[in-house]
Every structure is written in C-alpha cells, then in structure tokens.
Protein backbone atom coordinates (compact mmCIF):
# COMPACT_ATOMS: atom_id res chain seq x y z
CA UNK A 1 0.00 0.00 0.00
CA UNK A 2 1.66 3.19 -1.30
CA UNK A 3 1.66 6.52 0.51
CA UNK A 4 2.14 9.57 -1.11
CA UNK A 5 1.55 13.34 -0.65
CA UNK A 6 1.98 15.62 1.88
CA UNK A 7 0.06 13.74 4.39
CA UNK A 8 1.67 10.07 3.32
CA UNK A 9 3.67 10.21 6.31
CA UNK A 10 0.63 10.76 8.56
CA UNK A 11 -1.34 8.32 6.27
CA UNK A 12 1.54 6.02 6.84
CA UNK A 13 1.34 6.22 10.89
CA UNK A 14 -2.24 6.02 10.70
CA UNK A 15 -2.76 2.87 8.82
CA UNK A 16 0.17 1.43 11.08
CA UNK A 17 -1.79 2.01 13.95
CA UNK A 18 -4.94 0.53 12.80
CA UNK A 19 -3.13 -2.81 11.81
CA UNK A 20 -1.48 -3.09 15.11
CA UNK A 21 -4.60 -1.82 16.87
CA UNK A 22 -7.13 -3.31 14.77
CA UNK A 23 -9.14 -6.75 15.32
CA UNK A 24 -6.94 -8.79 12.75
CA UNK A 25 -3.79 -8.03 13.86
CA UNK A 26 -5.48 -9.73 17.47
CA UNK A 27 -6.22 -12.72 16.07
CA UNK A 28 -2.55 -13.12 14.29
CA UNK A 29 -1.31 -12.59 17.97
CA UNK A 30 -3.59 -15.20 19.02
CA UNK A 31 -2.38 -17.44 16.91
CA UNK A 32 1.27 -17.10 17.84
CA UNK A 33 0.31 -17.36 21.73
CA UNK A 34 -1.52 -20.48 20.66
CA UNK A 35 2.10 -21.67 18.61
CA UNK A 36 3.95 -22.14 21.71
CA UNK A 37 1.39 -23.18 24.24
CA UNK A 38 1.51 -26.94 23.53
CA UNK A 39 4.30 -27.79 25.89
CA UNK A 40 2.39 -30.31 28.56
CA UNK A 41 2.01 -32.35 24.85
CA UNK A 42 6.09 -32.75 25.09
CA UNK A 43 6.30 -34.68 28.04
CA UNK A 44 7.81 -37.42 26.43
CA UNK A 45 10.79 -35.40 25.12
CA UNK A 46 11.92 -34.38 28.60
CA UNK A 47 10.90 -37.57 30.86
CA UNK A 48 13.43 -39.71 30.59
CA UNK A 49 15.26 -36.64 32.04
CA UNK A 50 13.70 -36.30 34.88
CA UNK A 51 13.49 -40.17 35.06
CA UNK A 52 17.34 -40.36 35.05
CA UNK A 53 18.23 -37.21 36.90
CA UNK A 54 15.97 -37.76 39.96
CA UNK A 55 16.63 -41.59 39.98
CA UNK A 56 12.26 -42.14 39.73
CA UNK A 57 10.83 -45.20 38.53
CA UNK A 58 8.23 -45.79 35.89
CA UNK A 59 5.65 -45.28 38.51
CA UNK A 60 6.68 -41.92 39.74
CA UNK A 61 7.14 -40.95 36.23
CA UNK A 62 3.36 -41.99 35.54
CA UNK A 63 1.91 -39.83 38.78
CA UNK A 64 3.82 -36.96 37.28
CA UNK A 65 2.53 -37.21 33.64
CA UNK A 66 -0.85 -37.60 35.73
CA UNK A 67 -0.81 -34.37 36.95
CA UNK A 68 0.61 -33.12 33.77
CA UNK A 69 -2.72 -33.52 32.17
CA UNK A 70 -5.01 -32.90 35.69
CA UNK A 71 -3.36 -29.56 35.01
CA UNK A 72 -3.64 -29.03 31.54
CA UNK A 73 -7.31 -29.97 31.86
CA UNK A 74 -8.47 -27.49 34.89
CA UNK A 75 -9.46 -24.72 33.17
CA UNK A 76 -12.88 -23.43 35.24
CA UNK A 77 -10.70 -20.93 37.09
CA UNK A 78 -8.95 -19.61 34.29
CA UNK A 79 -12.61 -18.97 32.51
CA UNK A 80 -14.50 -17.41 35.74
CA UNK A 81 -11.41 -15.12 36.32
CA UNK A 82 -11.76 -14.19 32.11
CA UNK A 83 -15.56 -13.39 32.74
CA UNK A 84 -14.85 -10.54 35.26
CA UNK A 85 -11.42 -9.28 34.32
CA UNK A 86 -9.41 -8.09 30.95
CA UNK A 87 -7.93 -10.73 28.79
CA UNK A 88 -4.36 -9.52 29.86
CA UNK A 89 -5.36 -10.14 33.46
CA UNK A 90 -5.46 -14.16 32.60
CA UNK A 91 -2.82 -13.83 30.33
CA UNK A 92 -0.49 -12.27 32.40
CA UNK A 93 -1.11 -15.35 34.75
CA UNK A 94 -0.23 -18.10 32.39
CA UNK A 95 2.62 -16.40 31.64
CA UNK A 96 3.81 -16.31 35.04
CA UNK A 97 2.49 -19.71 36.34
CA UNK A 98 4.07 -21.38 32.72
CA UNK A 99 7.53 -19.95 33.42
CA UNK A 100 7.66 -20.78 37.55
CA UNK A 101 6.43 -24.13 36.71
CA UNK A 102 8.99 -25.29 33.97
CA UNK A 103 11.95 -23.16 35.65
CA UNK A 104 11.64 -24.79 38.62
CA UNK A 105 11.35 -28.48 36.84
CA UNK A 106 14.33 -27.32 35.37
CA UNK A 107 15.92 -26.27 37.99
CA UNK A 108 15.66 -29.44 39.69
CA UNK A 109 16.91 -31.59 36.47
CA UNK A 110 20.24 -29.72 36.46
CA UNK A 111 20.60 -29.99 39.82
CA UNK A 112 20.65 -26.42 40.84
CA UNK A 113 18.48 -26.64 43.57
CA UNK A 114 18.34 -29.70 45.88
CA UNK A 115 16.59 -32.20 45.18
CA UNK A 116 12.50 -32.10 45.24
CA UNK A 117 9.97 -34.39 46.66
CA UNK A 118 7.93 -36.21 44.59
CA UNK A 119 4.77 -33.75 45.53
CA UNK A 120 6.59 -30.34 44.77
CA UNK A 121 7.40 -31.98 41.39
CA UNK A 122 3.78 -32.83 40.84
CA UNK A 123 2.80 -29.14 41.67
CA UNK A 124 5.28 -27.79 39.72
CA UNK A 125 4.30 -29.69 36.60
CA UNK A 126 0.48 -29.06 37.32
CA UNK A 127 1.33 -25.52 37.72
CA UNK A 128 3.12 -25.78 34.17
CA UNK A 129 0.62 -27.53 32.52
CA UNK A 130 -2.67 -25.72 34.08
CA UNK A 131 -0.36 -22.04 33.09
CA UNK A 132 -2.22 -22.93 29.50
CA UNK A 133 -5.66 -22.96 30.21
CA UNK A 134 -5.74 -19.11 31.16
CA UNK A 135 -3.17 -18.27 27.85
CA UNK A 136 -5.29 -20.57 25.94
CA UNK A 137 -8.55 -18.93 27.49
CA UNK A 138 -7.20 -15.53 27.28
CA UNK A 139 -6.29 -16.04 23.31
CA UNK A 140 -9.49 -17.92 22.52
CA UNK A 141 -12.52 -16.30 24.16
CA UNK A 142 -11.37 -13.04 23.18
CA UNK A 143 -11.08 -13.78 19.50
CA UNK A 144 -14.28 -15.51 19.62
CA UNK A 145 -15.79 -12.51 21.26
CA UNK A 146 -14.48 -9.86 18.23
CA UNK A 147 -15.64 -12.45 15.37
CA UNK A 148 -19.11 -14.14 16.89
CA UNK A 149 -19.93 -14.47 13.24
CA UNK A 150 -17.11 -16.99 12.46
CA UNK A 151 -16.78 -18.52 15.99
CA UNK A 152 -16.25 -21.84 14.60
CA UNK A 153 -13.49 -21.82 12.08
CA UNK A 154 -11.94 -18.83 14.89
CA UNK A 155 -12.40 -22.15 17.22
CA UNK A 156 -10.73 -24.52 14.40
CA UNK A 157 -7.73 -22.16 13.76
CA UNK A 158 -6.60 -21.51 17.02
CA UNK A 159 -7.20 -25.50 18.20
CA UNK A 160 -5.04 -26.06 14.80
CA UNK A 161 -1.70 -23.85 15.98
CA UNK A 162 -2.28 -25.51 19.62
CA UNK A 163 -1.70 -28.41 17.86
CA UNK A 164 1.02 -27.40 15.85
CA UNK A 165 2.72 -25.96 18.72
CA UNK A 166 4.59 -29.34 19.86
CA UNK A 167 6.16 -29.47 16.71
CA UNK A 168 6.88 -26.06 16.32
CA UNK A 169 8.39 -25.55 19.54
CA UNK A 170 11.07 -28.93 19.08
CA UNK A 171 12.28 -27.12 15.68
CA UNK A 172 13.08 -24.19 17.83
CA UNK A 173 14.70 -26.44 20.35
CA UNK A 174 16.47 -27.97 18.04
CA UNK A 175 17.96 -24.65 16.39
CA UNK A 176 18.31 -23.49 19.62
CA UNK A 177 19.91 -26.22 21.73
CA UNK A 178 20.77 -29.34 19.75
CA UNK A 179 19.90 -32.30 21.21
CA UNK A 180 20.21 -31.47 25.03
CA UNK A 181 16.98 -32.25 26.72
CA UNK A 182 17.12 -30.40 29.40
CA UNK A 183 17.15 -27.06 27.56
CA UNK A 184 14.20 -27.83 26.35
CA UNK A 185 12.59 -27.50 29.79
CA UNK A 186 14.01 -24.29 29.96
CA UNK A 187 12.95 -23.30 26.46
CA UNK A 188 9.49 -24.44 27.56
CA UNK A 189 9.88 -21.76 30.76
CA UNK A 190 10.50 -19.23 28.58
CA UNK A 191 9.35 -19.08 25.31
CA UNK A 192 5.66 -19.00 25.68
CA UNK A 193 5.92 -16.55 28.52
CA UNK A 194 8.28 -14.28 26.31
CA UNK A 195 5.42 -14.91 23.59
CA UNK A 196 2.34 -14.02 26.02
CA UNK A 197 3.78 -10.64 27.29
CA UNK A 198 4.76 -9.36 23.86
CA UNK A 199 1.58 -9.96 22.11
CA UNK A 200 -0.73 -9.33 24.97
CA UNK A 201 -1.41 -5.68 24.82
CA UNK A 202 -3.05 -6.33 21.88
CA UNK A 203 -5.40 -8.91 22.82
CA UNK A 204 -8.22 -6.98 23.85
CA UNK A 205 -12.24 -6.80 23.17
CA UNK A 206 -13.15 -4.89 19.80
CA UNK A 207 -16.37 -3.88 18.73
CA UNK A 208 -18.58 -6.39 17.44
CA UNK A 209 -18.11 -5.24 13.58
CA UNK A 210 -19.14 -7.96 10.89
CA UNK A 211 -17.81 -7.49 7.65
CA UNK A 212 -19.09 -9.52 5.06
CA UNK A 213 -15.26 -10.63 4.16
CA UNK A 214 -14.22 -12.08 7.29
CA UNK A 215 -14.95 -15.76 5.92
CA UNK A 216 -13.02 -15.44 3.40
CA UNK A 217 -10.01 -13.68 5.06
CA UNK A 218 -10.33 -16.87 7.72
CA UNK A 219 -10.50 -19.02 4.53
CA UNK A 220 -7.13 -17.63 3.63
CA UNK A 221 -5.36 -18.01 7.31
CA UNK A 222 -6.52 -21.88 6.84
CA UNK A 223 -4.80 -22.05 3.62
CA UNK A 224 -1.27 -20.63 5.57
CA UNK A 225 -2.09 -23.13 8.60
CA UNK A 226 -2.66 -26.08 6.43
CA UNK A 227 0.55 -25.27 3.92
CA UNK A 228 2.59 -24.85 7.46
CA UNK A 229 1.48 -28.18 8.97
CA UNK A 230 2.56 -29.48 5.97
CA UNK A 231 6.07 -28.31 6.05
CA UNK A 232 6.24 -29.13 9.65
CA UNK A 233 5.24 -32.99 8.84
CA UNK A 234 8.09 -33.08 5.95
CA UNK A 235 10.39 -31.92 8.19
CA UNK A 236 9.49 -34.15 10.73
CA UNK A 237 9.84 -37.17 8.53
CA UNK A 238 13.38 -36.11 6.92
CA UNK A 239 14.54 -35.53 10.45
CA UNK A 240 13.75 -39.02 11.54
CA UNK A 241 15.50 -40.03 8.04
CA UNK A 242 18.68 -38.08 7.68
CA UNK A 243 20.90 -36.29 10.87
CA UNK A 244 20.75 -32.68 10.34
CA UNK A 245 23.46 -30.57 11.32
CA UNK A 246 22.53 -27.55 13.73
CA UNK A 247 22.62 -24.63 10.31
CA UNK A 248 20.14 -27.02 9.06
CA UNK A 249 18.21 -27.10 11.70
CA UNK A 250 18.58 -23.32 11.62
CA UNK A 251 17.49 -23.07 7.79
CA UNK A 252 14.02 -25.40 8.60
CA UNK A 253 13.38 -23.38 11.59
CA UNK A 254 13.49 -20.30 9.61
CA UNK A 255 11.29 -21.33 6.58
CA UNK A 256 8.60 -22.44 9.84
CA UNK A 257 8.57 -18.99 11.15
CA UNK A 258 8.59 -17.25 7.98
CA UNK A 259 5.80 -19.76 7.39
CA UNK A 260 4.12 -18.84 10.71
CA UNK A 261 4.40 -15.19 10.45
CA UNK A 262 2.97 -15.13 6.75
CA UNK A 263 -0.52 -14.62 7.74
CA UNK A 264 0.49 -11.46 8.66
CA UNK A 265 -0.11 -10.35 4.57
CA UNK A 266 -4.00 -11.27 5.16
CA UNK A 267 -4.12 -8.81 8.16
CA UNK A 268 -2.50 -6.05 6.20
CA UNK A 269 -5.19 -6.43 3.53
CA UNK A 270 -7.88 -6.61 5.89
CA UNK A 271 -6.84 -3.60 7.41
CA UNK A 272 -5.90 -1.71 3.70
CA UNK A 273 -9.85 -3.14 3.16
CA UNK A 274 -10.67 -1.39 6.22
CA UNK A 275 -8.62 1.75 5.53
CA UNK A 276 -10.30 2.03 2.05
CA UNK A 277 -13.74 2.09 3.07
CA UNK A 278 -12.77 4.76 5.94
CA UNK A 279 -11.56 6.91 3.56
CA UNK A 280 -14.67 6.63 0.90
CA UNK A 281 -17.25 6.87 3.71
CA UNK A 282 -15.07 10.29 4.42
CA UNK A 283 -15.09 11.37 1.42
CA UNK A 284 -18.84 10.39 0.69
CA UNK A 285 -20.74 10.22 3.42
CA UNK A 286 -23.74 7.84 3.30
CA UNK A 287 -27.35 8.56 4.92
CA UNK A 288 -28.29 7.40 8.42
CA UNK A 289 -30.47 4.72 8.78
CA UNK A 290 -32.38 4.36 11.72
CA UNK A 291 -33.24 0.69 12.77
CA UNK A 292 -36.06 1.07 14.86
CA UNK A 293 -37.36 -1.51 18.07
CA UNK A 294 -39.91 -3.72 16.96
CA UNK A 295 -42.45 -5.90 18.97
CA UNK A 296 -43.01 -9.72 18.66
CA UNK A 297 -46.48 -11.16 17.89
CA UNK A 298 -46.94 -11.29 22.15
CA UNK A 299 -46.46 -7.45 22.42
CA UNK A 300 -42.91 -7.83 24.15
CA UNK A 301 -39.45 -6.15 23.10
CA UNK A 302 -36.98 -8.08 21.26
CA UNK A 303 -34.25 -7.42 23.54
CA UNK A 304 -36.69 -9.15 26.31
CA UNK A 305 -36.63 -12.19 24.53
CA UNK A 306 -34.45 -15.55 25.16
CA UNK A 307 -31.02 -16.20 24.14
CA UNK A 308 -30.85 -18.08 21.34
CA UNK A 309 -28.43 -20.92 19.92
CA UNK A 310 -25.51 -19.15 18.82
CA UNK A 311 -25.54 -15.88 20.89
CA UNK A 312 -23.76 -15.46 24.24
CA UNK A 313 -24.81 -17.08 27.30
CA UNK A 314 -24.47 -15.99 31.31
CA UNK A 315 -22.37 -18.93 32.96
CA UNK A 316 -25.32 -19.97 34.73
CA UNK A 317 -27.39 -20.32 31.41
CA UNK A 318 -24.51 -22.00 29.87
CA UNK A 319 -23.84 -24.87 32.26
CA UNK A 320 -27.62 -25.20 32.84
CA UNK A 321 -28.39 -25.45 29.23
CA UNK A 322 -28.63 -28.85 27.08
CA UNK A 323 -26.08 -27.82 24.63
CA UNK A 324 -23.50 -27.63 27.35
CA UNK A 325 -24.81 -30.95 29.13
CA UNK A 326 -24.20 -32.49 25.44
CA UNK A 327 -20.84 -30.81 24.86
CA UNK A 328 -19.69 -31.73 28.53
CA UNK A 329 -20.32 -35.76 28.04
CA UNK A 330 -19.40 -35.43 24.60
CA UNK A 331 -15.84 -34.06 25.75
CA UNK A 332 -15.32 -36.68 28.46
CA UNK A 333 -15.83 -39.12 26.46
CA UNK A 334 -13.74 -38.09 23.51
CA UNK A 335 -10.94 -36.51 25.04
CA UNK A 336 -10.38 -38.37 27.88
CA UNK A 337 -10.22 -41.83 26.17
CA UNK A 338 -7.77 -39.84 23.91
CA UNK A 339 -5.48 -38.84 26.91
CA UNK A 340 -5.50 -42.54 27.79
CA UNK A 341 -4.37 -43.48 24.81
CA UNK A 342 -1.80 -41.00 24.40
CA UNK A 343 -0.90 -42.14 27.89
CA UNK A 344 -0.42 -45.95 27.37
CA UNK A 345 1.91 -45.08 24.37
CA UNK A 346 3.79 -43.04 26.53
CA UNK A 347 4.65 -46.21 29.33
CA UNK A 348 4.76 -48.49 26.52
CA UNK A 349 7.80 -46.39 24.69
CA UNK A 350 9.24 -45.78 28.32
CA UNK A 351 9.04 -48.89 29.52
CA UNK A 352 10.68 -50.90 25.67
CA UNK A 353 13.31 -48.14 26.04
C-alpha cells in the first residue's frame, strides 16, 4: 500500500496504527500465543530426564505425567477469572504460572536446587501444565468474542496452531539447543511466557463489527495453517530419516517462522480493506439509517426475549443449558479416552526403552 503526498507520512502512521490496533492483527497474535502453548504435549521429550536425573521409577514418572494432564485440563478458574477481568489479566497469569512451573522443573533436572519431593514436582508440573488454560482462554474467548460471526473456524484455527505448537516448539529447540533435553525444559519456561507478554497488549475486546469478508479472510489463514502443517510434517519425517546438522536445523526453523508469520499479509489487507472504506465513507458520506425496536407477535421487546443458539450465554445459562450438558459428556468421552491413549503409548515407549 503506497503513501504519497503531503500527508503520506501521517497516512503512513495512521494505517500502522490501525493494523497493530485493529481486530486482525489480534487474532494473528492469538495465533502465535496459541504456537507455543503446547508444551504439557512434550512430556515425552523431557521424561526420561527427569526419570534419570531424579533416579524415579516408571511409577513416579506416571503420577507426574498424571498431573501433567489434571493440570492441563483445569481450566474453570482460568474462565470465571476471564468473565470478570481483561484478557491480559489471565494472560499475564499463564505467563507467570508457565515460566515458575517449567523453571523450577528445570531447575531441579540440572541440579541447581536440591533435590525435590515427589509432591513439589507434581505441583510444579500441574502448575506448568494448568499455566495454558488461562493463555489458551485468554487467546481464545477473546477472538471468539471480536468475530461471533465466524466462531467456529476462529475455534478450528486456534485448536489447529495448539496443535502445531509441539512441533513447532522442538524445531526451535532444536535450532536453539541441539539435542540437550534439558534445555528444552528451559525453552518451555520461557518461550511461551516471552510470547504471552509481547503480544498481549493487543489482545483486547473490539467492537462487534461484521464485515461480510471475514470468511473469506479466515478461509485464507486456513490455507497458511494447512501449507505450514505441511512443512512441519516433511520436516518431521526427513529428520527421523537423515541427521541434520545444527545450520540445518537453523534453515528449517526459519522457513517455519517465515511460514508462521505469513498470515500477517491477510491482516494487512484486511486492514488496507478497512482503511479504504474509511476513507470513501469520508469522502462520501452515506445517509443514516435508523433501525427502529420492533415488537413480537406477544407485544414484548426483542431485547426481552431468550437467548438463542448461537448468541452469548451468562455462565449460569450456559452450564444449565442442554447444549452444554451435550458438549460436557461429549468431551469426556472423547478426550479423555484420547489422553489414555496418548498415555499408554507413553509407558509403553518408556518402559521398551
């Protein structure tokens, strides 16, 4: 977008401002918060760490990957504190309880500080894990709030890049550290916190503005996820393949970010959208149309009537309502015999290795 003029410097600042300020440049933060927020799914790549280093058996190890996942599945406080506070209120507190969680398992695997019992290692690793929920929370709600129209593939994205995150974060390990394990708990301390506190003044409630492009614009930002998670499974496989020397690593790790940064181009034509139509309604100013209150067929005000399917709920109307009754059993059911799984491979690989 080209600036010129007398005012193209001012133009220049202006539009700036809008992108960084602006609704879509929130969601691109979301999804980077989102990118590193998967690390209670890398338990595996650290265990056998911990395992070694603290002399536990496979027992020990299994009541710590237990509340691993108690923790990374606790969110109710995390989305009562989101109801009455700012998203950077329960942002800033993921940050903090992610980094004192992982820094102190850290701490502990390279011996800095004596060693723990086995319940301040459980509580460190719950604290850890359950530091996602209010990130997550924070980074969700609020982009589901500023695009109710498109809630679900909003829903989809961001649940895509959480899942992405594992692999995302080992590339940067990788690049990063090499092959030394227990940097990885300390890039897990870190990173997301760093992530969380840069891109958190942005994530913030907008105005609920539906513009009949925003399908299309999420359209595009599933095009970049998809074309990402495929380069991230390549990589994954070659890796496994071939033994890649630490520049390569640092070659495939920047290809991933300029892969994860790249849907910054659909925000900045959102926003030169956005600018456009500012300027024309400037320029020519359109008539006022007044939407006036209408009555239903009993003689009482729309804005009296129930909440419907789709529109937002109090808490109490959400947990008392059927949808959430079918959501909650469907979630148990699905997820948890997922965990299960995912936690029988885990012994099984432990316990042939």
């Amino acid at each position: 977008m080209a600036f010129s003029g007398k005012h193209g410097w001012e133009d220049t600042k202006g539009f700036t401002l809008q992108v960084l300020t602006g609704r879509w440049f929130m969601v691109f933060s979301s999804f980077m918060i989102m990118s590193v927020s998967g690390a209670s799914y890398m338990f595996g790549l650290y265990s056998r760490e911990i395992k070694s280093v603290l002399g536990y058996d496979q027992s020990t190890l299994t009541l710590l990957s237990f509340f691993k996942d108690l923790g990374s599945n606790i969110g109710i406080l995390s989305g009562l504190l989101n109801e009455v506070t700012p998203p950077w209120v329960v942002l800033s507190i993921g940050g903090v309880l992610n980094f004192f969680g992982y820094f102190m398992i850290w701490l502990a695997v390279t011996r800095k500080i004596p060693k723990p019992a086995v319940w301040n290692m459980c509580l460190y690793i719950f604290i850890g894990a359950n530091s996602h929920c209010s990130t997550n929370t924070g980074a969700l709600v609020t982009s589901v709030k500023n695009f109710p129209g498109s809630r679900g593939v909003v829903i989809g994205l961001l649940s895509g890049y959480l899942g992405l995150s594992g692999a995302i974060i080992t590339q940067l390990y990788y690049a990063f550290y090499g092959d030394d394990s227990k940097s990885l708990i300390l890039l897990m301390a870190w990173l997301p916190t760093a992530v969380t506190f840069v891109f958190m003044p942005v994530i913030k409630h907008h105005k609920r503005v539906e513009q009949p492009n925003d399908s299309k614009a999420f359209y595009n930002f599933l095009y970049m996820t998809l074309i990402l998670a495929g380069f991230l499974m390549i990589m994954i496989i070659v890796q496994k393949c071939f033994n890649f020397t630490k520049s390569e690593y640092y070659v495939t790790t920047t290809v991933m970010l300029l892969l994860l940064i790249l849907p910054l181009v659909v925000v900045i034509m959102e926003e030169k959208r956005i600018w456009k139509s500012k300027k024309e309604n400037i320029n020519t100013p359109k008539p006022l149309n007044i939407i006036t209150q209408t009555d239903n067929a009993s003689g009482e005000s729309t804005q009296n009537q129930n909440i419907r399917r789709g529109e937002d709920h109090t808490i109490l109307e959400a947990i008392f309502s059927l949808d959430m009754m079918t959501l909650f059993v469907a979630t148990i059911c699905g997820l948890g015999g997922t965990l299960t799984v995912v936690k029988l491979h885990k012994e099984l690989s432990q316990n042939l290795s």
